[in-house]
Protein backbone atom coordinates (compact mmCIF):
# COMPACT_ATOMS: atom_id res chain seq x y z
CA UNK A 1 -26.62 108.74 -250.42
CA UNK A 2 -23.81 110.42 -248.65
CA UNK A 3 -24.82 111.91 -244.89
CA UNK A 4 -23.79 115.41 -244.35
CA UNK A 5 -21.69 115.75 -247.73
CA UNK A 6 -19.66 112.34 -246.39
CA UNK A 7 -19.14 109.47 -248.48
CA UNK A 8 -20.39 106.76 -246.53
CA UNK A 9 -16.34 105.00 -246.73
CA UNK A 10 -16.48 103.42 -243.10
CA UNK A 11 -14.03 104.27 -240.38
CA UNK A 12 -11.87 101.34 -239.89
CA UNK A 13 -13.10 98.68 -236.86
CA UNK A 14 -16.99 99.59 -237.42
CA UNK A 15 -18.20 95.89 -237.80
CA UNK A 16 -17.63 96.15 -233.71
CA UNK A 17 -20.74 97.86 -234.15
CA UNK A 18 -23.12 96.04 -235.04
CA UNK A 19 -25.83 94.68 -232.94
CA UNK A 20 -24.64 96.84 -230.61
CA UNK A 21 -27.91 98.06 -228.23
CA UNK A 22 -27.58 101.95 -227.87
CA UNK A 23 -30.18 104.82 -226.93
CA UNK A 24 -29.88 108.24 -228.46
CA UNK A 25 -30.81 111.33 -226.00
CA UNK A 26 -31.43 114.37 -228.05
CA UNK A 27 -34.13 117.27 -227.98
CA UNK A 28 -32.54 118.65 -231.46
CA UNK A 29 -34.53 116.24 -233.84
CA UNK A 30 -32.99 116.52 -236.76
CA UNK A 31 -29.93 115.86 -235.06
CA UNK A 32 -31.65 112.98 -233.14
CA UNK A 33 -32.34 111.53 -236.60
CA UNK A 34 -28.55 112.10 -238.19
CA UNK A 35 -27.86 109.98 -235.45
CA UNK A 36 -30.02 107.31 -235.60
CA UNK A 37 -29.48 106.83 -239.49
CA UNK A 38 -25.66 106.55 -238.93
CA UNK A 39 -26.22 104.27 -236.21
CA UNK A 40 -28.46 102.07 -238.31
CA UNK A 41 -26.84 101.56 -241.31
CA UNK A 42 -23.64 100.57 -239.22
CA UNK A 43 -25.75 97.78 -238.21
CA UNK A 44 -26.60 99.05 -234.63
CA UNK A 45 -29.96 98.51 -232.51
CA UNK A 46 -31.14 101.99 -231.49
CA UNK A 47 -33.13 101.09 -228.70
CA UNK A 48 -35.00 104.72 -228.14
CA UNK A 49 -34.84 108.04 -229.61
CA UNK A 50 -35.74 110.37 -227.02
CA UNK A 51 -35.81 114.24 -225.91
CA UNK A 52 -35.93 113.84 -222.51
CA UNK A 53 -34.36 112.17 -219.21
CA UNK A 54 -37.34 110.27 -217.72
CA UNK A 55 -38.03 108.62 -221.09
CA UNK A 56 -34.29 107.94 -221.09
CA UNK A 57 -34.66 106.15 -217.58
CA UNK A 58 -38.03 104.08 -218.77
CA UNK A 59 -36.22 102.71 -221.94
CA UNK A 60 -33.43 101.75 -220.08
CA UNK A 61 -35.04 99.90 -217.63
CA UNK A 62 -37.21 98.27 -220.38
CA UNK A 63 -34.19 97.08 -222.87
CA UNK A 64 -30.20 98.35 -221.78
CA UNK A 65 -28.15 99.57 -223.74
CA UNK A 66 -24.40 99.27 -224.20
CA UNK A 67 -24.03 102.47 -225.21
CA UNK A 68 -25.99 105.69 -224.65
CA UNK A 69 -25.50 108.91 -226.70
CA UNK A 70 -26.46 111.63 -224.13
CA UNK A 71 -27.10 115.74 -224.87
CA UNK A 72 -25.97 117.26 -222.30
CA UNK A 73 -28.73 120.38 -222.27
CA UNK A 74 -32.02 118.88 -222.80
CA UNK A 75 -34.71 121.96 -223.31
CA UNK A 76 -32.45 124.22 -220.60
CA UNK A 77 -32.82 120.84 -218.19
CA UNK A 78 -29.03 119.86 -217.92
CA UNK A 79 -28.56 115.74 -218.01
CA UNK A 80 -25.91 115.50 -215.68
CA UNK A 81 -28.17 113.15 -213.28
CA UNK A 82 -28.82 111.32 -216.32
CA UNK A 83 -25.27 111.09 -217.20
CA UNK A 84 -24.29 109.46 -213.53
CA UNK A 85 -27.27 107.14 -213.28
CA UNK A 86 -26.49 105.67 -216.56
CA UNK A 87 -22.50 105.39 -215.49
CA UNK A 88 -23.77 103.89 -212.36
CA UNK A 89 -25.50 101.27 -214.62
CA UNK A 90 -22.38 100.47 -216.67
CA UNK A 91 -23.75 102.29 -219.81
CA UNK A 92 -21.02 103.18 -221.77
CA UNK A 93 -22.41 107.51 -221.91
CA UNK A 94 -20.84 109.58 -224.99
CA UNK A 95 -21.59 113.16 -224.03
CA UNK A 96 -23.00 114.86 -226.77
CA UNK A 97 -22.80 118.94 -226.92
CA UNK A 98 -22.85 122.07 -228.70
CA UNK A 99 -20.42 123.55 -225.76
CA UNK A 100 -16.51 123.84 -226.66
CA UNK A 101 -16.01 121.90 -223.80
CA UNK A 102 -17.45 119.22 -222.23
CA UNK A 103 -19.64 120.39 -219.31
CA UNK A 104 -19.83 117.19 -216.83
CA UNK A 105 -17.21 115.75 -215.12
CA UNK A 106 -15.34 113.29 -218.17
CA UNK A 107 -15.25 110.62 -215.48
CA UNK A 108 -18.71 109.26 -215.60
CA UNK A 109 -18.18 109.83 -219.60
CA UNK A 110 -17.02 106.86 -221.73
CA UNK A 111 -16.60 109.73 -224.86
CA UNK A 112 -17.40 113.41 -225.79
CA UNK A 113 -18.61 115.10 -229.44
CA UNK A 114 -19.17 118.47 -230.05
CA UNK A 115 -22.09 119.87 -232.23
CA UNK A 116 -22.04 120.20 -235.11
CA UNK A 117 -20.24 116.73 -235.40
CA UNK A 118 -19.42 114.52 -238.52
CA UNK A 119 -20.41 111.18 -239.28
CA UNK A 120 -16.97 109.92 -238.63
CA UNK A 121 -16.31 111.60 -235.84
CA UNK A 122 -19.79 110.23 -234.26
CA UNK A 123 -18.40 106.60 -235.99
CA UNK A 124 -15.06 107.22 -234.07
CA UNK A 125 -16.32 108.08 -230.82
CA UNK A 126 -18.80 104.88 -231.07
CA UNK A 127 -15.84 102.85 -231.55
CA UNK A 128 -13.66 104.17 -228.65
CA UNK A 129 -15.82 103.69 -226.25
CA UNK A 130 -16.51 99.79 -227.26
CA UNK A 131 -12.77 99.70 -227.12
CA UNK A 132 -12.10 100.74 -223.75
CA UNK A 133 -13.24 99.24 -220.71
CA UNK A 134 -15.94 101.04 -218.32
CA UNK A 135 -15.19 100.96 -214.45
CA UNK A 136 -13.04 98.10 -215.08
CA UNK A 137 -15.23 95.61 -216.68
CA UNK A 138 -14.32 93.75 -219.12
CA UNK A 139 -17.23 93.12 -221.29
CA UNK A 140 -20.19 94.70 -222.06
CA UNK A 141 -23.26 92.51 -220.75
C-alpha cells in the first residue's frame, strides 16, 4: 500500500540502503513512524525510534548508526547539541524540520528535509548523504 498517496516506485540508487544502521529522532510520532516504515521496507536497520536527545545519546553509544535522522525542536528543547555531538561522532545527521529553513549551522549537517516531507524526498535525502563523504572520510565504519 502506497505511503502518503505515493506509489512505492523507488528512487533510483536505493539498494545503497540497505542494511544501512540509522536512528530516527522525532517527538511527532506519527511522523516518527512514516519514517521508520520507509526506512524499513528500503531494507534499512532502524536502530531507535526516539523523542528525545538523551535516549538519542544512549542508543548511540549502545549500537552507531551511519545515519541519524534528527528533529531539530524536540518538545520546545532545540537538538542542536545533539546535532554536533553526533557530527563529532561521524554520524552522517539529516536535519529534519517543520522550519522553512534550516535552523543549525548546515555544516555539522550531512542533509536537511522540511515537514511535511514526501517519501521520496526522505528516500533522496537518505541517499545523498551515503553519497557524499562526512569530514573527509571515506567510508562509513
Amino acid at each position: 500500500m502506497p505511503l502518503n498517496g505515493e506509489p512505492h516506485g523507488e528512487v533510483s540508487g536505493t539498494e545503497v540502503l540497505k542494511g544501512v544502521p540509522v536512528l530516527v529522532v522525532e517527538d511527532a510520532w506519527h511522523v516518527a513512524m512514516f519514517m521508520n516504515s520507509i526506512l524499513e521496507q528500503l531494507g534499512m536497520d532502524v536502530i531507535g525510534l526516539t523523542a528525545n536527545a538523551s535516549e538519542a545519546r544512549r542508543l548511540v553509544a549502545k549500537q552507531r548508526p551511519w545515519i541519524a535522522l534528527v528533529d531539530i525542536n524536540l518538545k520546545q528543547d532545540m537538538a542542536y547539541d545533539l546535532v554536533e555531538e553526533l557530527h563529532d561522532q561521524g554520524i552522517r545527521v539529516i536535519a529534519v524540520t517543520g522550519y522553512p529553513e534550516c535552523p543549525i549551522t548546515l555544516a555539522n549537517t550531512i542533509g536537511f528535509v522540511q515537514k511535511p516531507f514526501r517519501r521520496r524526498e526522505l528516500i533522496a535525502a537518505m541517499c545523498a548523504a551515503l553519497g557524499r563523504r562526512h569530514r573527509g572520510r571515506s567510508n562509513l565504519a
